[in-house]
PDB file of N, CA and C in Angstrom:
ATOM      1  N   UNK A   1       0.818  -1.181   0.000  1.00  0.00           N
ATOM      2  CA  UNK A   1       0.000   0.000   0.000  1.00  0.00           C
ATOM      3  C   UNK A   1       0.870   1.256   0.000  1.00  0.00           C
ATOM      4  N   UNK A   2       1.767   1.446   0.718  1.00  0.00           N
ATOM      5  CA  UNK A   2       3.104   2.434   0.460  1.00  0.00           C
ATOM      6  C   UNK A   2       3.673   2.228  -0.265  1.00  0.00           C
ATOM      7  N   UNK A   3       3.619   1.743  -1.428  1.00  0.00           N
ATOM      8  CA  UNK A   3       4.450   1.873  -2.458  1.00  0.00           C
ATOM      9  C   UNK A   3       3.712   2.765  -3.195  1.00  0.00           C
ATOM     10  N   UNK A   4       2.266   2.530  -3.591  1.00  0.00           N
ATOM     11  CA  UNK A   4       1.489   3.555  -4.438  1.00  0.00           C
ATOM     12  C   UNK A   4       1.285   4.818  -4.069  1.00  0.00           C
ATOM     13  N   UNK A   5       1.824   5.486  -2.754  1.00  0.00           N
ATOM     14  CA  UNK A   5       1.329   6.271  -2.464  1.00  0.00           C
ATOM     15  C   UNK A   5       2.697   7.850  -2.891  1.00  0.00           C
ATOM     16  N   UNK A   6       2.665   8.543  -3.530  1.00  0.00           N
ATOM     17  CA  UNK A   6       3.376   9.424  -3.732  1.00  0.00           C
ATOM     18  C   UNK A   6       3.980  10.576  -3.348  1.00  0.00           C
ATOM     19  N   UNK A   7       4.607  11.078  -2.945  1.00  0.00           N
ATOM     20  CA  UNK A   7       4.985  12.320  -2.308  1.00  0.00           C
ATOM     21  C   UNK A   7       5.658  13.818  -2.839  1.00  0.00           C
ATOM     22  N   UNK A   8       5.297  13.447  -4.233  1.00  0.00           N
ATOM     23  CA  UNK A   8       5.734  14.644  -5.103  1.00  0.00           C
ATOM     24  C   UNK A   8       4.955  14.280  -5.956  1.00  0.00           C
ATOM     25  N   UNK A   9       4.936  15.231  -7.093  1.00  0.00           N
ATOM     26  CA  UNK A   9       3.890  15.523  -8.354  1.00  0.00           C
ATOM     27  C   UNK A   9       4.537  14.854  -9.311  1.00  0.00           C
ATOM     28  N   UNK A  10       5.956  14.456  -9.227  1.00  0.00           N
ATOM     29  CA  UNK A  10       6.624  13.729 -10.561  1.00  0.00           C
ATOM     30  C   UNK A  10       6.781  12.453 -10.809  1.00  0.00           C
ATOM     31  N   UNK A  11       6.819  11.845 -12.232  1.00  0.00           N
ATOM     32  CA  UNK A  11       6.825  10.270 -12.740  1.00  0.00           C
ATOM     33  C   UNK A  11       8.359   9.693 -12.408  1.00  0.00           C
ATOM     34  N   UNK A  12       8.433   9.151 -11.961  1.00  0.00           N
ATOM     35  CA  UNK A  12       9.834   8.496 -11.540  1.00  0.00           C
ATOM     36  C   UNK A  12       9.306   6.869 -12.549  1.00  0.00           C
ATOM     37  N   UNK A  13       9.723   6.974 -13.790  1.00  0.00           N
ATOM     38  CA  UNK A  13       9.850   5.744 -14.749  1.00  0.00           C
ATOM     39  C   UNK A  13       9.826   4.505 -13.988  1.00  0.00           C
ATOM     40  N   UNK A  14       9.189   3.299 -14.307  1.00  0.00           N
ATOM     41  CA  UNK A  14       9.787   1.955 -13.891  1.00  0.00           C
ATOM     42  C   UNK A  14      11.072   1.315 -14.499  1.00  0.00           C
ATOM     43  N   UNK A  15      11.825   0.609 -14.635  1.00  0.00           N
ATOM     44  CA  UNK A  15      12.466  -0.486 -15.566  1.00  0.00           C
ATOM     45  C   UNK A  15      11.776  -0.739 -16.810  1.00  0.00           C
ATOM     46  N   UNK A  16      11.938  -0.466 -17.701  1.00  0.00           N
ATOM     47  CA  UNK A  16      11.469  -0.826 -19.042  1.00  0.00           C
ATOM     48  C   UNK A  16      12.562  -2.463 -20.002  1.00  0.00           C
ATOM     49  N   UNK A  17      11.944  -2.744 -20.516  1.00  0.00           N
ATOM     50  CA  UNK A  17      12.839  -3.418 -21.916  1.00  0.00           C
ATOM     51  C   UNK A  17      13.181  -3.036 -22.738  1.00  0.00           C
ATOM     52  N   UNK A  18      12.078  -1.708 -23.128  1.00  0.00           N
ATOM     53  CA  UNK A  18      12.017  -0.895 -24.537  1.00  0.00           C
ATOM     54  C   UNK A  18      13.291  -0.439 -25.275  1.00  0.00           C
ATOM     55  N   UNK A  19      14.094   0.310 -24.103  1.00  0.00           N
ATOM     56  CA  UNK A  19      15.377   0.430 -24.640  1.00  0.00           C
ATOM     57  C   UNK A  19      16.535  -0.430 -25.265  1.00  0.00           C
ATOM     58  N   UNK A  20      16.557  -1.365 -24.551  1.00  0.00           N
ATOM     59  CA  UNK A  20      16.990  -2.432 -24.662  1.00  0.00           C
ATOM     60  C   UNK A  20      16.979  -3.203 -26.135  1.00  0.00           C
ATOM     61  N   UNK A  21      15.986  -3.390 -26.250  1.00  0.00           N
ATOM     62  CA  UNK A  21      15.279  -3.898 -27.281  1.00  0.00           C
ATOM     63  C   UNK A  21      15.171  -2.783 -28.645  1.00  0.00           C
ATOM     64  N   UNK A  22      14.700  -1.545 -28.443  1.00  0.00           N
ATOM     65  CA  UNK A  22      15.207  -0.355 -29.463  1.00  0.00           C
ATOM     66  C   UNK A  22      16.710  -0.625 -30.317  1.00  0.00           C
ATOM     67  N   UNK A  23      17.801  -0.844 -29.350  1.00  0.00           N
ATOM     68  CA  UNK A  23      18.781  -0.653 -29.847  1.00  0.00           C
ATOM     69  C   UNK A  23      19.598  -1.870 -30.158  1.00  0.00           C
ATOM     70  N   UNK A  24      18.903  -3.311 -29.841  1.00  0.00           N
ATOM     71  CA  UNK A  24      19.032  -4.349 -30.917  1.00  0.00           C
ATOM     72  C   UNK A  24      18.521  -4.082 -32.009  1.00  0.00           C
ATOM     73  N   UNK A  25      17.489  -3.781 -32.072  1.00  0.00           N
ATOM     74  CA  UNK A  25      16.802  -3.368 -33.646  1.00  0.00           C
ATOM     75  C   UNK A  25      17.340  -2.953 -34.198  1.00  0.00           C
ATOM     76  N   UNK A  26      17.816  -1.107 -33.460  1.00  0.00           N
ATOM     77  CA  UNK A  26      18.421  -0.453 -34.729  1.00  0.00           C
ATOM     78  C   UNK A  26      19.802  -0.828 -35.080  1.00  0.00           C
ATOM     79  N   UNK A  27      20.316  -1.561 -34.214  1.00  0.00           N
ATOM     80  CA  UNK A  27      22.172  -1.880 -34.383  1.00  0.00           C
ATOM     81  C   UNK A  27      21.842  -3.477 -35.693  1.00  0.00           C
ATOM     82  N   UNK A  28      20.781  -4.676 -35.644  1.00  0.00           N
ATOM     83  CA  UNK A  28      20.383  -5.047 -36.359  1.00  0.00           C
ATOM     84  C   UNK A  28      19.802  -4.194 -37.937  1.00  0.00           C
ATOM     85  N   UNK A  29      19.097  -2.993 -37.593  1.00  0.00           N
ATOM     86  CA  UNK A  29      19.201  -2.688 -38.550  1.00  0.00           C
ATOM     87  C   UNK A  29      20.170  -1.971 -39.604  1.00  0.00           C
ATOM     88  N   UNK A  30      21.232  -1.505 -38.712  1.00  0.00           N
ATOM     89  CA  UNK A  30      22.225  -0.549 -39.198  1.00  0.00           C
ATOM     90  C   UNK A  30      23.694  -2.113 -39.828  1.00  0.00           C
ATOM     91  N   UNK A  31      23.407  -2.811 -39.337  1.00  0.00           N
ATOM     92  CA  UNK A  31      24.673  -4.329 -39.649  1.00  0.00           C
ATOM     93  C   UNK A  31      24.058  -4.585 -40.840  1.00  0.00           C
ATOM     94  N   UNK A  32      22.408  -4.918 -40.965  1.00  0.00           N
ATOM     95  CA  UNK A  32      22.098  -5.532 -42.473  1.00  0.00           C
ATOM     96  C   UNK A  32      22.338  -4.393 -43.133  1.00  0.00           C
ATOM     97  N   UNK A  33      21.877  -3.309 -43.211  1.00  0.00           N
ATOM     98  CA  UNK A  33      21.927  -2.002 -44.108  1.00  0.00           C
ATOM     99  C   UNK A  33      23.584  -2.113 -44.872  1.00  0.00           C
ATOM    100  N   UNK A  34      24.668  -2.542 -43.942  1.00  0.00           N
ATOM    101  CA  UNK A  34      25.767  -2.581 -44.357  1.00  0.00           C
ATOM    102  C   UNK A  34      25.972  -3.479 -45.060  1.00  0.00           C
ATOM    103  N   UNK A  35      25.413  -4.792 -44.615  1.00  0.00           N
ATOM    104  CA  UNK A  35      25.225  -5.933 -45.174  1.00  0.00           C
ATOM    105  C   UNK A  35      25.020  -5.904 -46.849  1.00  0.00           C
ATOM    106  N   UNK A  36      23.520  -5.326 -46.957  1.00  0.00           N
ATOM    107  CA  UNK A  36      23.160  -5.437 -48.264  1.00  0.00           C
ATOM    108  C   UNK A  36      23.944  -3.913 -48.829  1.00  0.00           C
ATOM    109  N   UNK A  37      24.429  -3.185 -48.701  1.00  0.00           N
ATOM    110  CA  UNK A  37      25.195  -2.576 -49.693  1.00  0.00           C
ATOM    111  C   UNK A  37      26.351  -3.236 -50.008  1.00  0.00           C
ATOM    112  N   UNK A  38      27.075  -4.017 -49.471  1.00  0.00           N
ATOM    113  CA  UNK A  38      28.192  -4.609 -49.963  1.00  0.00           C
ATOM    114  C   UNK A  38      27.533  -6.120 -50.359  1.00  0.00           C
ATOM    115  N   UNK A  39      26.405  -6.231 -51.007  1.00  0.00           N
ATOM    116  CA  UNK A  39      25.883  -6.979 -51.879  1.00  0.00           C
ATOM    117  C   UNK A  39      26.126  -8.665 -50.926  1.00  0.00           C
ATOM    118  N   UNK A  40      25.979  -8.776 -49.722  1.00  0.00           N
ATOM    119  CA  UNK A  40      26.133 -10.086 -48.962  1.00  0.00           C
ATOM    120  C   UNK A  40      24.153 -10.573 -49.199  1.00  0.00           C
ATOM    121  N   UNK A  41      24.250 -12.009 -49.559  1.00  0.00           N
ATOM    122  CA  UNK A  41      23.410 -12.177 -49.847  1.00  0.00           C
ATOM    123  C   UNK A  41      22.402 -12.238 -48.505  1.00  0.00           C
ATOM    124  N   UNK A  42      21.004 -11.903 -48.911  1.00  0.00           N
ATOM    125  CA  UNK A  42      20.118 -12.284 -47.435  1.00  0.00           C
ATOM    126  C   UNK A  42      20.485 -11.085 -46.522  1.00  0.00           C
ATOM    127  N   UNK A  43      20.661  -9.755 -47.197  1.00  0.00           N
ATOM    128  CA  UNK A  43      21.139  -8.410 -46.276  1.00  0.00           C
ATOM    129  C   UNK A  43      19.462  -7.611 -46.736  1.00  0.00           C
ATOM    130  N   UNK A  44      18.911  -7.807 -47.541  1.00  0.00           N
ATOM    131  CA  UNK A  44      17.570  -7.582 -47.847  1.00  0.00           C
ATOM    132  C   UNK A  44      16.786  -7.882 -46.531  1.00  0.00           C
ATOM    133  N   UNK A  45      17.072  -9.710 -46.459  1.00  0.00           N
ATOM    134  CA  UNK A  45      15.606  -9.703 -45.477  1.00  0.00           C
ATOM    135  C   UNK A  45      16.271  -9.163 -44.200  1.00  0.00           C
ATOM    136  N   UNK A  46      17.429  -9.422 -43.553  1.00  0.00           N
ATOM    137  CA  UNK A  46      17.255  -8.832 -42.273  1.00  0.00           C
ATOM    138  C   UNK A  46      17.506  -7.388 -42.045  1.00  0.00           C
ATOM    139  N   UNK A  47      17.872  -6.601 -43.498  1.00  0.00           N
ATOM    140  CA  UNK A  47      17.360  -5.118 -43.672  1.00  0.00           C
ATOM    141  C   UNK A  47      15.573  -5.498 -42.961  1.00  0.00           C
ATOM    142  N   UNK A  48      14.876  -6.093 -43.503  1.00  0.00           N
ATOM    143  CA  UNK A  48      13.447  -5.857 -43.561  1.00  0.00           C
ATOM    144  C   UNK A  48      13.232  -6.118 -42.135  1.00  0.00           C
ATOM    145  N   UNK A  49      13.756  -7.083 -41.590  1.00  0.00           N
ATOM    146  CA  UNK A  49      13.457  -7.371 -40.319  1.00  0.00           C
ATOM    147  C   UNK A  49      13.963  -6.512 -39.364  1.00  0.00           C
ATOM    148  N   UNK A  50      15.261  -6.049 -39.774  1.00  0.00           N
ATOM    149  CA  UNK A  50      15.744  -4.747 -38.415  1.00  0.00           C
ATOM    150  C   UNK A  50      14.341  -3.524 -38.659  1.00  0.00           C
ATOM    151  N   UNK A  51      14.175  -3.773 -39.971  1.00  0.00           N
ATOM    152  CA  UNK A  51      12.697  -1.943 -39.886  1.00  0.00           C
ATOM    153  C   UNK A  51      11.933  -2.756 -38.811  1.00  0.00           C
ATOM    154  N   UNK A  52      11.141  -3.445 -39.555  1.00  0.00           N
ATOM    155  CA  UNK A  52      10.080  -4.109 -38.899  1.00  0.00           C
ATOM    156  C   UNK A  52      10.237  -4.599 -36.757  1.00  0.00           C
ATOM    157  N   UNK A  53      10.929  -4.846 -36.716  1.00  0.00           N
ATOM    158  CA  UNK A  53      11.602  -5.257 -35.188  1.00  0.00           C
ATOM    159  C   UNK A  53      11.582  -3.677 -34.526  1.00  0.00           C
ATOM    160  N   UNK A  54      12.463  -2.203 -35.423  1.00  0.00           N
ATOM    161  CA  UNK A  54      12.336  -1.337 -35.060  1.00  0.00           C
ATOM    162  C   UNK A  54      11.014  -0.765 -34.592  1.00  0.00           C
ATOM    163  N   UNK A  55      10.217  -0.818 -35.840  1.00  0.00           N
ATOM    164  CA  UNK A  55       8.818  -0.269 -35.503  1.00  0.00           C
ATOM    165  C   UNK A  55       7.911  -1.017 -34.864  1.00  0.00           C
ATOM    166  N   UNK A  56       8.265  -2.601 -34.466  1.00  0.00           N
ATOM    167  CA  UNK A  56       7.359  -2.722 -33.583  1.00  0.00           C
ATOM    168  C   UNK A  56       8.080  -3.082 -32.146  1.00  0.00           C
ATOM    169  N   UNK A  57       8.886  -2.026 -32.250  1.00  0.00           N
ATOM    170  CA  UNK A  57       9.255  -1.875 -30.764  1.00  0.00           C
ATOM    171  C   UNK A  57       9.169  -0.432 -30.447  1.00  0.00           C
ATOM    172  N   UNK A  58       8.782   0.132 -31.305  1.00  0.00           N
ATOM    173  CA  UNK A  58       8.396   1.797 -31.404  1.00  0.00           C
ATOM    174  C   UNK A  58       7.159   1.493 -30.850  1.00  0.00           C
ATOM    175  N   UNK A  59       6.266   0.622 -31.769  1.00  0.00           N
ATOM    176  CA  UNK A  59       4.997   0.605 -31.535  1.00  0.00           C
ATOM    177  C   UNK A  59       4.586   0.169 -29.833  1.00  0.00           C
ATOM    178  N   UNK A  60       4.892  -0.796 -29.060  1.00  0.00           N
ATOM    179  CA  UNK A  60       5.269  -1.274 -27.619  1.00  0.00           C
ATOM    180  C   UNK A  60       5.221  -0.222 -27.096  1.00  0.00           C
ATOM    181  N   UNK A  61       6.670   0.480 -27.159  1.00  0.00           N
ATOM    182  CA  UNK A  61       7.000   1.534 -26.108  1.00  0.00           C
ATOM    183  C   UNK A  61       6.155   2.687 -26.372  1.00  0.00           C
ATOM    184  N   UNK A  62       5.378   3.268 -27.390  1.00  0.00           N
ATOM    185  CA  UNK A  62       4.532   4.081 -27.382  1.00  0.00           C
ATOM    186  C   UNK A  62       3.738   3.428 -26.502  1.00  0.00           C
ATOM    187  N   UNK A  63       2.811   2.516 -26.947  1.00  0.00           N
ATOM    188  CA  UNK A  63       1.538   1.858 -25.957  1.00  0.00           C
ATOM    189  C   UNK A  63       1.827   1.641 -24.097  1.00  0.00           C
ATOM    190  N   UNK A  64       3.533   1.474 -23.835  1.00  0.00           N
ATOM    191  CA  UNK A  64       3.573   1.570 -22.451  1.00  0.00           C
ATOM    192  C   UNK A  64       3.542   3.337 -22.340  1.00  0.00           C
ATOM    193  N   UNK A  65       4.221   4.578 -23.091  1.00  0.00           N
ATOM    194  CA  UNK A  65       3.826   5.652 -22.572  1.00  0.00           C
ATOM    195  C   UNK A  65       2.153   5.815 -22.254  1.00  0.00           C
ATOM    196  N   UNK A  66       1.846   5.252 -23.157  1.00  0.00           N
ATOM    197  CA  UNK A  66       0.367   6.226 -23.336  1.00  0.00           C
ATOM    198  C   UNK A  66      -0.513   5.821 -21.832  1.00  0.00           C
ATOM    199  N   UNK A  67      -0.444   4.121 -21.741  1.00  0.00           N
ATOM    200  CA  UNK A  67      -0.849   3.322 -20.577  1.00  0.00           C
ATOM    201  C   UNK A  67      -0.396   3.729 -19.285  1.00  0.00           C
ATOM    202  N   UNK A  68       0.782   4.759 -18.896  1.00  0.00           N
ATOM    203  CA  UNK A  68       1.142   5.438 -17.976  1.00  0.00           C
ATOM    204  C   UNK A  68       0.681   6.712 -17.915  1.00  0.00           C
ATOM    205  N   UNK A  69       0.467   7.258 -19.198  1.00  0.00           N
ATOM    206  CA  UNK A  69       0.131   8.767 -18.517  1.00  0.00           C
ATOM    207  C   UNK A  69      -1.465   8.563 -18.638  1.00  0.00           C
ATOM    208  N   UNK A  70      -2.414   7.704 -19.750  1.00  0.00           N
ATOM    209  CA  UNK A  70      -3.625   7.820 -19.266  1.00  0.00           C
ATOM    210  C   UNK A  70      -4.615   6.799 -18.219  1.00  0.00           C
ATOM    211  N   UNK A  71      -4.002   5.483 -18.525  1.00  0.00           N
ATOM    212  CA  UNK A  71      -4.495   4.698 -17.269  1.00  0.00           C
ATOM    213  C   UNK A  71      -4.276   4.303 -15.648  1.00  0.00           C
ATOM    214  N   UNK A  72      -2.836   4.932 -15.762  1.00  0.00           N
ATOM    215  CA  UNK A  72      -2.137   4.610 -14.500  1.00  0.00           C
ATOM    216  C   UNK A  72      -1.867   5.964 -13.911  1.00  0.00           C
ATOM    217  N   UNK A  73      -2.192   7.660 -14.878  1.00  0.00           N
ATOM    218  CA  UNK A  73      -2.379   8.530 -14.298  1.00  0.00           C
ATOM    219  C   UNK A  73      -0.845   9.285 -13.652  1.00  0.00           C
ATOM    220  N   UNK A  74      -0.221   8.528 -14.272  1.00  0.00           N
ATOM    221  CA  UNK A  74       1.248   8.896 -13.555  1.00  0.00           C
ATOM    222  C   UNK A  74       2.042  10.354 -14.485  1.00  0.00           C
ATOM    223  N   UNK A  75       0.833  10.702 -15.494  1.00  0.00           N
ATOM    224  CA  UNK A  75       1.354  12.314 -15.738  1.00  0.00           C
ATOM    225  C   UNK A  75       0.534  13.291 -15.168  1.00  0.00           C
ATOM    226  N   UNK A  76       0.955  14.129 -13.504  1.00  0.00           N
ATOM    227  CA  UNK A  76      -0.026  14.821 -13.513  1.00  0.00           C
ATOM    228  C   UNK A  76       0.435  16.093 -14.465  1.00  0.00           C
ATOM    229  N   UNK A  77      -0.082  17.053 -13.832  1.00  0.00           N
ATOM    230  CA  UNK A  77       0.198  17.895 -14.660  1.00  0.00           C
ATOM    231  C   UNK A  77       1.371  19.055 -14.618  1.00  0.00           C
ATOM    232  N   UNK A  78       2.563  18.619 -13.480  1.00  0.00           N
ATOM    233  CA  UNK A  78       3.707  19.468 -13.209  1.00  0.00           C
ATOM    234  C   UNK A  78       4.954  18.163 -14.408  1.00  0.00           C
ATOM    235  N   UNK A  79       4.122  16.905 -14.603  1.00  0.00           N
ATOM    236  CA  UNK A  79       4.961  16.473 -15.641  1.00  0.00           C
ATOM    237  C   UNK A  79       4.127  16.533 -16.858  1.00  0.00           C
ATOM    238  N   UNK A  80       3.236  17.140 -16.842  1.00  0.00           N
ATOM    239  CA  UNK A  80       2.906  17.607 -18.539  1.00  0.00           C
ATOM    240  C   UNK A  80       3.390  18.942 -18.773  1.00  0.00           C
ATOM    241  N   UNK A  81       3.784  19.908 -17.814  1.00  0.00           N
ATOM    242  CA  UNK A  81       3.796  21.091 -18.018  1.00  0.00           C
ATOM    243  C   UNK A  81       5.609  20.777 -18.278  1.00  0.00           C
ATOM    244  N   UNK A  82       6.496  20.141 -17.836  1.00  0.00           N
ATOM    245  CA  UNK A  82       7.672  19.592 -17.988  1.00  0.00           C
ATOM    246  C   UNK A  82       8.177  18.896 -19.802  1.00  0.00           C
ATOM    247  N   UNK A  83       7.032  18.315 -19.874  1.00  0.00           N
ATOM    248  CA  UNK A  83       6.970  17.634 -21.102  1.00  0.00           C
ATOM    249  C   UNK A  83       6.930  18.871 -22.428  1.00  0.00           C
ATOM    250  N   UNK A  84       5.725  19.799 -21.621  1.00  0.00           N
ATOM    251  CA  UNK A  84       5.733  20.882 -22.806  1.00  0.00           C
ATOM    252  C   UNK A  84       6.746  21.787 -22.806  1.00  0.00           C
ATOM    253  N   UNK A  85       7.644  22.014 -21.879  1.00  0.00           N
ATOM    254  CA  UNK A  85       8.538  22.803 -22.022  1.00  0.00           C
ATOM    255  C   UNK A  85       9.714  22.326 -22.622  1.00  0.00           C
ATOM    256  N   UNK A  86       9.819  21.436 -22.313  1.00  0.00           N
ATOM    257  CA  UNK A  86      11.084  20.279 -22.746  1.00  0.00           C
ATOM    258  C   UNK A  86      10.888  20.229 -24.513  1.00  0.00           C
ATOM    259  N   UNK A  87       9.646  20.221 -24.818  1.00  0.00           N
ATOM    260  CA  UNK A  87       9.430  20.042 -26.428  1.00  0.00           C
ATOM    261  C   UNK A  87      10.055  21.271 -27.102  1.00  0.00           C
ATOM    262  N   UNK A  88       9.014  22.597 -26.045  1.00  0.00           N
ATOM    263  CA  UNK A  88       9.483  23.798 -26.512  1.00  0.00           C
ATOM    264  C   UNK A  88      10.676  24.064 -26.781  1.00  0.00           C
ATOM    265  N   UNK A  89      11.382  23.795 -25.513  1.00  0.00           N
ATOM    266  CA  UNK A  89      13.010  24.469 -26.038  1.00  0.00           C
ATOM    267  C   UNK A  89      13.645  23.398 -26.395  1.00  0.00           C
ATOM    268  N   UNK A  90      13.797  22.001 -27.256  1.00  0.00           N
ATOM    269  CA  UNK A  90      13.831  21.512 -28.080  1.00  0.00           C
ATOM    270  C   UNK A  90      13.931  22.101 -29.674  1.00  0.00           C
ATOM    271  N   UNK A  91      12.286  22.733 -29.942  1.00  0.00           N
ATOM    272  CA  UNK A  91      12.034  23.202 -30.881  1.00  0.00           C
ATOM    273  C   UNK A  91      13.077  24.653 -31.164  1.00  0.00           C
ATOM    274  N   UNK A  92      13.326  25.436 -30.087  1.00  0.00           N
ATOM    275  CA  UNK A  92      13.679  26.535 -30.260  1.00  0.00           C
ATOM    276  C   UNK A  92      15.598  26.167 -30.338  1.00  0.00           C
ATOM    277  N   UNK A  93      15.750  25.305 -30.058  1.00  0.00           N
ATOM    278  CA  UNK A  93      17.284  24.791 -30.274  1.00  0.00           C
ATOM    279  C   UNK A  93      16.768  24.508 -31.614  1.00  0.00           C
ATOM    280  N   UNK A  94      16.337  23.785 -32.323  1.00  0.00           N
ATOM    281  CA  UNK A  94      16.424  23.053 -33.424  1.00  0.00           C
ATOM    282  C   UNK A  94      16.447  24.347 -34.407  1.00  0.00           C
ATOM    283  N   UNK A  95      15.831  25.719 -34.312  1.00  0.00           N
ATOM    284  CA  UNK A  95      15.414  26.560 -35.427  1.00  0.00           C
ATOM    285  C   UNK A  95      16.850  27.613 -35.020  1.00  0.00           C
ATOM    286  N   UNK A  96      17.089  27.574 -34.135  1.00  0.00           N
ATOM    287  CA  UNK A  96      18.457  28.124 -33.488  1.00  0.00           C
ATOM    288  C   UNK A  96      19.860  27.479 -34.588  1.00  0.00           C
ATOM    289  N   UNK A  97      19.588  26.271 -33.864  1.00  0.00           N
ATOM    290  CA  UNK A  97      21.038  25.558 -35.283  1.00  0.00           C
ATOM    291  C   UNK A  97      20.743  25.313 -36.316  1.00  0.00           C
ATOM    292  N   UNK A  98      19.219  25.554 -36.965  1.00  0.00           N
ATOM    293  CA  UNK A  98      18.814  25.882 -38.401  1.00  0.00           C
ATOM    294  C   UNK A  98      19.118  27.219 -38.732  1.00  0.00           C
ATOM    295  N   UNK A  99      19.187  28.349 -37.702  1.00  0.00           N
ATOM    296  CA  UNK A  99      19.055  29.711 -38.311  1.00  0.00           C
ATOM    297  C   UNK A  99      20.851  29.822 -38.294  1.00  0.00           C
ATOM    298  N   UNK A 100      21.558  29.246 -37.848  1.00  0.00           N
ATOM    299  CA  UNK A 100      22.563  29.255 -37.609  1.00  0.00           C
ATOM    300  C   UNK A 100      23.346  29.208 -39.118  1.00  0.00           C
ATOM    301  N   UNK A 101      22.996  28.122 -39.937  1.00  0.00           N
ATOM    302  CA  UNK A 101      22.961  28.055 -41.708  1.00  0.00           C
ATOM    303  C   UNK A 101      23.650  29.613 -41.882  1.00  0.00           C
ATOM    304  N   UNK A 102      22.259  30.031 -41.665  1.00  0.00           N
ATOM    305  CA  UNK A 102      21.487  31.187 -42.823  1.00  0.00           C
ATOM    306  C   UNK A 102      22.365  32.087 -42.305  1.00  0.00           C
TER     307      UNK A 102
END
């Protein structure tokens, strides 16, 4: 019963796999990619399989965010207001080292 009970407004993550598993994919996908440009045969399918493995481990770890912030309630709103700021100045870096070009 004390474990559920919280004492601040913020999401402190569980242990996931997602990561884990993300970066077999993409390191699978980045070995075949090499694979089939230097023409090794059968670098096609596990090209296809590192996408596919990627996106459905994209697909997973989306469905555990969403299942945390809307069923389990664990975004109130000092970590949505965190989330939106974090995007924001994200965005404003990104047009920053774009304007940077010009």
């Amino acid at each position: 019963m004390l474990k559920s009970v919280q004492a601040h407004p913020y999401h402190l993550v569980e242990p996931s796999p997602w990561p884990l598993l993300a970066a077999l994919a993409l390191l699978t996908t980045t070995l075949s990619g090499v694979m089939t440009f230097h023409g090794y045969s059968n670098g096609t399918i596990l090209l296809g399989l590192g996408i596919l493995s990627t996106l459905f481990t994209m697909f997973l770890w989306f469905i555990s965010v969403i299942r945390e912030s809307t069923f389990q309630g664990s975004h109130s709103f000092a970590v949505q207001k965190g989330l939106t700021l974090g995007f924001l100045l994200f965005l404003t870096s990104e047009i920053m080292f774009f304007a940077s070009f010009f």
